[in-house]
Protein backbone atom coordinates (compact mmCIF):
# COMPACT_ATOMS: atom_id res chain seq x y z
CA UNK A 1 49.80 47.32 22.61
CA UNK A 2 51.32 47.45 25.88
CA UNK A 3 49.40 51.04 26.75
CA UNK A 4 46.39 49.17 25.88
CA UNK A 5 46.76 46.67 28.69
CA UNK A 6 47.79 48.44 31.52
CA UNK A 7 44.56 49.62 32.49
CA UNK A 8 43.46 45.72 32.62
CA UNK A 9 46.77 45.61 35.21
CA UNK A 10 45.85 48.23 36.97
CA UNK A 11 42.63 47.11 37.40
CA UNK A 12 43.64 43.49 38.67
CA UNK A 13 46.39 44.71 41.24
CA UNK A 14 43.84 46.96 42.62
CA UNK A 15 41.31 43.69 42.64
CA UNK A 16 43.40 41.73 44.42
CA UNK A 17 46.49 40.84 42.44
CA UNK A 18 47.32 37.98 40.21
CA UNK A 19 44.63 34.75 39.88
CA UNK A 20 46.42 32.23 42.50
CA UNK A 21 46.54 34.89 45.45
CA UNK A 22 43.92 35.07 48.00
CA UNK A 23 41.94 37.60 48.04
CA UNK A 24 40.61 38.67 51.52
CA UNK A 25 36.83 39.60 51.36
CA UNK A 26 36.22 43.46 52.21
CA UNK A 27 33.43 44.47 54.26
CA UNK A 28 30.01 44.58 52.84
CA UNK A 29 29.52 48.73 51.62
CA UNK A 30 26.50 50.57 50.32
CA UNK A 31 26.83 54.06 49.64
CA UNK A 32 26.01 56.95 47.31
CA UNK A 33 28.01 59.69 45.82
CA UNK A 34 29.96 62.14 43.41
CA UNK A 35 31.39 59.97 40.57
CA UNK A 36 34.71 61.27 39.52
CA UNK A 37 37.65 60.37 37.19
CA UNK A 38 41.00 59.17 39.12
CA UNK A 39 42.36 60.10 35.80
CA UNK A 40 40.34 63.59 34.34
CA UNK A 41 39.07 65.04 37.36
CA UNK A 42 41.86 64.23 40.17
CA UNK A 43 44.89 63.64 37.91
CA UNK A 44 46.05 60.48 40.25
CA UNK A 45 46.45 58.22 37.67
CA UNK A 46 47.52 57.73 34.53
CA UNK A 47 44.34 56.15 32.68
CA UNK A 48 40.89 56.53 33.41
CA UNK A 49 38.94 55.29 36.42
CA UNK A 50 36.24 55.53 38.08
CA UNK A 51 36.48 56.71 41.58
CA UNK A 52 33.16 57.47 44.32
CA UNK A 53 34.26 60.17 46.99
CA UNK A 54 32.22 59.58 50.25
CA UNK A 55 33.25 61.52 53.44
CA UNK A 56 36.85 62.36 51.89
CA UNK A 57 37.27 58.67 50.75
CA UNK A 58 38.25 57.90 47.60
CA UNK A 59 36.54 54.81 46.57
CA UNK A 60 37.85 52.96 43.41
CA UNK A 61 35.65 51.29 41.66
CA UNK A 62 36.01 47.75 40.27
CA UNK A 63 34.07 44.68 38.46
CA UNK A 64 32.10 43.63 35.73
CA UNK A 65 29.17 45.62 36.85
CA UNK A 66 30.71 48.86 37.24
CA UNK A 67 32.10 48.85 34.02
CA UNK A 68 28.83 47.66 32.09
CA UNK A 69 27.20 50.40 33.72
CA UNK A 70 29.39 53.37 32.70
CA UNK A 71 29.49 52.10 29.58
CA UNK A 72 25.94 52.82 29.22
CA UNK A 73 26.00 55.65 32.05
CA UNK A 74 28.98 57.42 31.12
CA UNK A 75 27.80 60.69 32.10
CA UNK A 76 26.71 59.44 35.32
CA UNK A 77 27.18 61.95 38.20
CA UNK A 78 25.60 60.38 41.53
CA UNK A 79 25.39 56.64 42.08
CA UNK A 80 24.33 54.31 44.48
CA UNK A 81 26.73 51.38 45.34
CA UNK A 82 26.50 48.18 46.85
CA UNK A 83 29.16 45.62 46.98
CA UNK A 84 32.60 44.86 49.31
CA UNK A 85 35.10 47.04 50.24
CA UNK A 86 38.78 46.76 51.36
CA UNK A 87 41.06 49.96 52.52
CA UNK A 88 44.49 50.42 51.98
CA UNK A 89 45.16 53.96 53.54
CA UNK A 90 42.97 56.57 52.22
CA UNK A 91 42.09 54.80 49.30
CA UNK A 92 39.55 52.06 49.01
CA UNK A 93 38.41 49.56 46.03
CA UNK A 94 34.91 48.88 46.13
CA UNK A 95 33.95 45.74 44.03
CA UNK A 96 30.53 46.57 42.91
CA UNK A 97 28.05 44.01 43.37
CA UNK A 98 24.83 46.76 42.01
CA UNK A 99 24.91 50.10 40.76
CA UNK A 100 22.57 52.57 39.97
CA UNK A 101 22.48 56.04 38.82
CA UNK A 102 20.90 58.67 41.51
């Protein structure tokens, strides 16, 4: 049960943390490029997610509408993505406000 769930942590520590912290708003982004698996493809996690690379950033993605859309897109390989980003180091989360495939 437990390995079920901690993608859903994973996801909300990278989202901001637990409901009752502030989350700072990132900087509006829009930006297009290779979809990868932090998971599959780059072996830096230990469950699946979807991560953007754009000029050497990794860009996790994060939000309803990035996961309807790879539901339906899962073989996705180029997207466009609009929504707010924060940076902690070289790694960014990108809540995605709209996403299309490219």
């Amino acid at each position: 049960m437990l390995e079920k769930l901690y993608p859903v942590f994973t996801a909300l520590l990278l989202a901001g943390g637990c409901a009752g912290t502030p989350v700072p708003k990132g900087e509006p982004v829009s930006f297009t490029g290779k979809v990868q698996c932090a998971h599959c493809d780059l072996e830096i996690r230990s469950s699946c997610q979807k991560v953007v690379t754009v000029e050497g950033q990794l860009n996790f993605l994060v939000g309803k509408q990035a996961l309807s859309f790879f539901k339906k897109n899962p073989e996705a390989e180029t997207v466009h993505v609009t929504g707010s980003k924060r940076t902690d180091g070289k790694h960014a989360t990108v809540r995605v406000e709209k996403i299309e495939k490219r």
